[in-house]
Structures are given as C-alpha cells and as structure tokens.
N, C-alpha and C. Protein backbone atom coordinates (compact mmCIF):
# COMPACT_ATOMS: atom_id res chain seq x y z
N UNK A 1 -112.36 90.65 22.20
CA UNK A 1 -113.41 90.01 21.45
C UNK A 1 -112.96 89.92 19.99
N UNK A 2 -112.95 88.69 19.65
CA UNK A 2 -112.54 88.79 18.27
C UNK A 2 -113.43 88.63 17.36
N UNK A 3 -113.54 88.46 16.03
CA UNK A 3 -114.18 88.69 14.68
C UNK A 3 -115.62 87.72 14.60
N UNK A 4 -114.97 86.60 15.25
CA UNK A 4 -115.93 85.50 15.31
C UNK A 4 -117.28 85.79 15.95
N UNK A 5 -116.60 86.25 17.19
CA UNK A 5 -117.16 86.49 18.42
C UNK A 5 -118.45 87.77 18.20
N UNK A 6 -117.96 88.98 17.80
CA UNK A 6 -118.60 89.99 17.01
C UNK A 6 -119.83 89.99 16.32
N UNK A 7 -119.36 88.37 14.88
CA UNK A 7 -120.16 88.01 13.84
C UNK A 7 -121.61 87.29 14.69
N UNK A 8 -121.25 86.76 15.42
CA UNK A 8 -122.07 85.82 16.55
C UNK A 8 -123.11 86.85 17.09
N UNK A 9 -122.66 87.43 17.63
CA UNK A 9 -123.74 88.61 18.90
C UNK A 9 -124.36 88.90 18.02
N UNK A 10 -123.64 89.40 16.37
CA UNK A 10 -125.00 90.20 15.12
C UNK A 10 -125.90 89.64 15.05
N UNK A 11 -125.28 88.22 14.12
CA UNK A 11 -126.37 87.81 13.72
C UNK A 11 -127.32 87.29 14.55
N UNK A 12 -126.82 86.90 16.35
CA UNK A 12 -127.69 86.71 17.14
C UNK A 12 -129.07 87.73 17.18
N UNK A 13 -128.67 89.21 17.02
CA UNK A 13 -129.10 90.20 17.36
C UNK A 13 -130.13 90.56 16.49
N UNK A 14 -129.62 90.27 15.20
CA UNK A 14 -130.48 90.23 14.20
C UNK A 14 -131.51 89.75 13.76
N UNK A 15 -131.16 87.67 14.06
CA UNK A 15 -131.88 86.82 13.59
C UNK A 15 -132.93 87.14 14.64
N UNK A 16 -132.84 87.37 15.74
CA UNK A 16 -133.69 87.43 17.07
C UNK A 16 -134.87 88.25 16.79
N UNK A 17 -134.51 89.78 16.35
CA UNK A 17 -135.34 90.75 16.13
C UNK A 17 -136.18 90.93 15.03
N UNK A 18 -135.78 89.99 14.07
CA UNK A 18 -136.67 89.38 12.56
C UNK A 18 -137.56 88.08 13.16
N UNK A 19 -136.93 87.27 13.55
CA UNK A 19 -138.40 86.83 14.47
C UNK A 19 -139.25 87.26 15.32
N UNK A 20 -138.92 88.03 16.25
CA UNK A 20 -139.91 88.43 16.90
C UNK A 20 -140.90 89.50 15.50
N UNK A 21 -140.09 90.15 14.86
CA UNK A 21 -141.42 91.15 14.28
C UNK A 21 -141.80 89.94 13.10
N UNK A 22 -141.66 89.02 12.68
CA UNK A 22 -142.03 87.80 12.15
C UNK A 22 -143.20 87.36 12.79
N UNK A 23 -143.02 87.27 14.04
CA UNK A 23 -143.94 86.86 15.14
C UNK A 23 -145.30 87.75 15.03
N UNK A 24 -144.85 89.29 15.24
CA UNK A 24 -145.73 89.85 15.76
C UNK A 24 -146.98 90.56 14.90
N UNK A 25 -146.13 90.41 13.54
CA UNK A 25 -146.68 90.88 12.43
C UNK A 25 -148.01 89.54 11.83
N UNK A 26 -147.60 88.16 12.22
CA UNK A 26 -148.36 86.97 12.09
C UNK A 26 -149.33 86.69 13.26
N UNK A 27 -148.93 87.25 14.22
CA UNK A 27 -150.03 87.36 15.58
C UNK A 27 -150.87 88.17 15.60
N UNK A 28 -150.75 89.85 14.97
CA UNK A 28 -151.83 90.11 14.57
C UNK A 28 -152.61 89.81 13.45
N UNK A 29 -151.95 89.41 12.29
CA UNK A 29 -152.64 89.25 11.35
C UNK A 29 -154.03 88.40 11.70
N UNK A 30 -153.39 87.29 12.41
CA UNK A 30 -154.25 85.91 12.65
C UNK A 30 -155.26 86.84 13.75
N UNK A 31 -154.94 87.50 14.48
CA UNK A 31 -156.38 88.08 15.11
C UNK A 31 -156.62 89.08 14.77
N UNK A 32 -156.21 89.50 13.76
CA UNK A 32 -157.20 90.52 12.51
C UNK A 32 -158.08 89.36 12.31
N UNK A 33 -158.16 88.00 11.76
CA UNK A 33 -159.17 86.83 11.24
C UNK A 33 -158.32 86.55 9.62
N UNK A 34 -157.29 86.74 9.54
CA UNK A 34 -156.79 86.70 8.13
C UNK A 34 -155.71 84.95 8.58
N UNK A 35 -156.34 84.04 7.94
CA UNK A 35 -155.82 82.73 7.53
C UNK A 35 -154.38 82.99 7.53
N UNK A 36 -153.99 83.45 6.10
CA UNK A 36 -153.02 83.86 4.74
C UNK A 36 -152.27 85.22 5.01
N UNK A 37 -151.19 85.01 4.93
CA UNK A 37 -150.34 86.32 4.61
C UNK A 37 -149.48 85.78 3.77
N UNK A 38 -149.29 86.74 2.79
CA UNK A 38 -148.32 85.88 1.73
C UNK A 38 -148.50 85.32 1.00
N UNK A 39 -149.40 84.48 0.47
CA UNK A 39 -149.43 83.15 0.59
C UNK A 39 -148.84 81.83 0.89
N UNK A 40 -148.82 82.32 2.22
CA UNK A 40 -148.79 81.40 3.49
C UNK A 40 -149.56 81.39 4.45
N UNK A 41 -149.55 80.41 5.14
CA UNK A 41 -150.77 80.49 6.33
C UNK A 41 -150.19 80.62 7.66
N UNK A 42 -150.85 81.54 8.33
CA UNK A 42 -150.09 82.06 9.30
C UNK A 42 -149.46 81.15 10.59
N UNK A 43 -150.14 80.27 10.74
CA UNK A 43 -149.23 79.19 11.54
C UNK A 43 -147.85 78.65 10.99
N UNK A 44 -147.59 78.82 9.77
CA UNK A 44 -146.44 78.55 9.22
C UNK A 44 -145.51 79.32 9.24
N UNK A 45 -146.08 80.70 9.02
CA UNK A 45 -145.09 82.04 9.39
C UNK A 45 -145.01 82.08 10.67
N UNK A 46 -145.71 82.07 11.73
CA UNK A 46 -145.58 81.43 13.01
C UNK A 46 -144.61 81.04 13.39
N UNK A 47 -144.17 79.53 13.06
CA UNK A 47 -143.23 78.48 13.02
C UNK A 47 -141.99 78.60 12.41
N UNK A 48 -141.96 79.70 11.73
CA UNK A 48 -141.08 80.29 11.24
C UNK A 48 -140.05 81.26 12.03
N UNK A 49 -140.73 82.44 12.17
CA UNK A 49 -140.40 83.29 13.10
C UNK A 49 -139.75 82.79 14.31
N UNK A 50 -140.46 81.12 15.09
CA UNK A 50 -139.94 81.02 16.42
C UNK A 50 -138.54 80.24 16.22
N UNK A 51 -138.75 80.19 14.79
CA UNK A 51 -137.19 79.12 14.04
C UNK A 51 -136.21 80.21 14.13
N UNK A 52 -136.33 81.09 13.68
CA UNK A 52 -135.65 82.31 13.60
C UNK A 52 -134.89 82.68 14.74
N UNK A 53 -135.98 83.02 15.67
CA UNK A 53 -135.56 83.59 17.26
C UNK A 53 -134.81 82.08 17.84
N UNK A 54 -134.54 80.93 17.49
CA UNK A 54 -133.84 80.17 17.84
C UNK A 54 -132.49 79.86 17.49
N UNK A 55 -132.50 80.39 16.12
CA UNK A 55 -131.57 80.44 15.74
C UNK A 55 -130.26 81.63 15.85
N UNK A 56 -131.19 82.82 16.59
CA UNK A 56 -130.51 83.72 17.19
C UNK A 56 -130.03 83.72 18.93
N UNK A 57 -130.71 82.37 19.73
CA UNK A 57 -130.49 82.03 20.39
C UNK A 57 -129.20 81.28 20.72
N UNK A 58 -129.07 80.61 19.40
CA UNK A 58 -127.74 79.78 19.11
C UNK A 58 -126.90 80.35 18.77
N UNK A 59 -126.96 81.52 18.27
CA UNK A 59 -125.56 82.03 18.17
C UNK A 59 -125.34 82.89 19.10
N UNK A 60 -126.14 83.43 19.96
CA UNK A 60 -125.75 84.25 21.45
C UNK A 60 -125.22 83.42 22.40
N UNK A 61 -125.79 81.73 22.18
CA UNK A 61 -124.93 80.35 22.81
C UNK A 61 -123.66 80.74 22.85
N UNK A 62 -123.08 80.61 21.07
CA UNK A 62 -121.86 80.10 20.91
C UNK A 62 -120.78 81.14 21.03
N UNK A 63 -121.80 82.59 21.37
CA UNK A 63 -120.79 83.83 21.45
C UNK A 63 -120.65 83.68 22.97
N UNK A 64 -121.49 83.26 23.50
CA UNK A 64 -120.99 83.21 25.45
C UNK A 64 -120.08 81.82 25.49
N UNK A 65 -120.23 80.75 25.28
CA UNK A 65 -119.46 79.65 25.03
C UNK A 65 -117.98 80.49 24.87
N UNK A 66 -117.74 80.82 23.61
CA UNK A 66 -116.52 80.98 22.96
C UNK A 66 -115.87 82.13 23.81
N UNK A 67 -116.52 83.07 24.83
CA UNK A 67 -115.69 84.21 25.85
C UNK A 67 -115.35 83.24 26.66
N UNK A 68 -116.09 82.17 27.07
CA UNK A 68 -115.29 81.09 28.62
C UNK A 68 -113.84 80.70 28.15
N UNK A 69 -113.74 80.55 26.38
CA UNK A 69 -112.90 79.57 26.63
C UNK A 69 -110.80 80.56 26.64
C-alpha cells in the first residue's frame, strides 16, 4: 500500500466521521425545535454533513480503485 493509497482511506475515514457527527449533532438539534445552529439553519448543516460523508465515500472509491490496479 503506498502513500497515496494510505492518504485516501484517512481522509476517507475522517471526512466520513465529521459528517456523520455533522449529521447527528443537526438531527438533534432540529428535534430539540431549534431552526439555527450557528447561524445557520439546520437543513443547511444537514446538506452539508451528507456532502461530507460523500466526499469520504470518494475517496474510499479511489483507494479500492487504485489496489485493482
């Protein structure tokens, strides 16, 4: 496994687990009844978070991709 490969799984690992508590921290808020966190509104942090966990999706892609080749 080389360097690339390594950098990939992290930040997969990473970006993944900052969205989900992105997620989960905005899922309760919103059924606490709180609009706003931040000042932001929680559907935005929402949309955020699931950006996040996608983007950690893509690099767990390109770290399984890059062992085939």
């Amino acid at each position: 496994m080389d360097a690339i490969e390594k950098f990939l799984i992290f930040m997969g690992c990473v970006s993944g687990l900052t969205g989900v508590l992105v997620c989960l921290v905005t899922g309760a808020a919103r059924i606490g009844g709180s609009y706003w966190l931040g000042g932001f509104q929680a559907g935005t942090l929402l949309q955020a978070g699931v950006a996040v966990m996608l983007f950690g999706c893509f690099c767990l892609l390109l770290a399984l991709v890059a062992r085939r080749r």
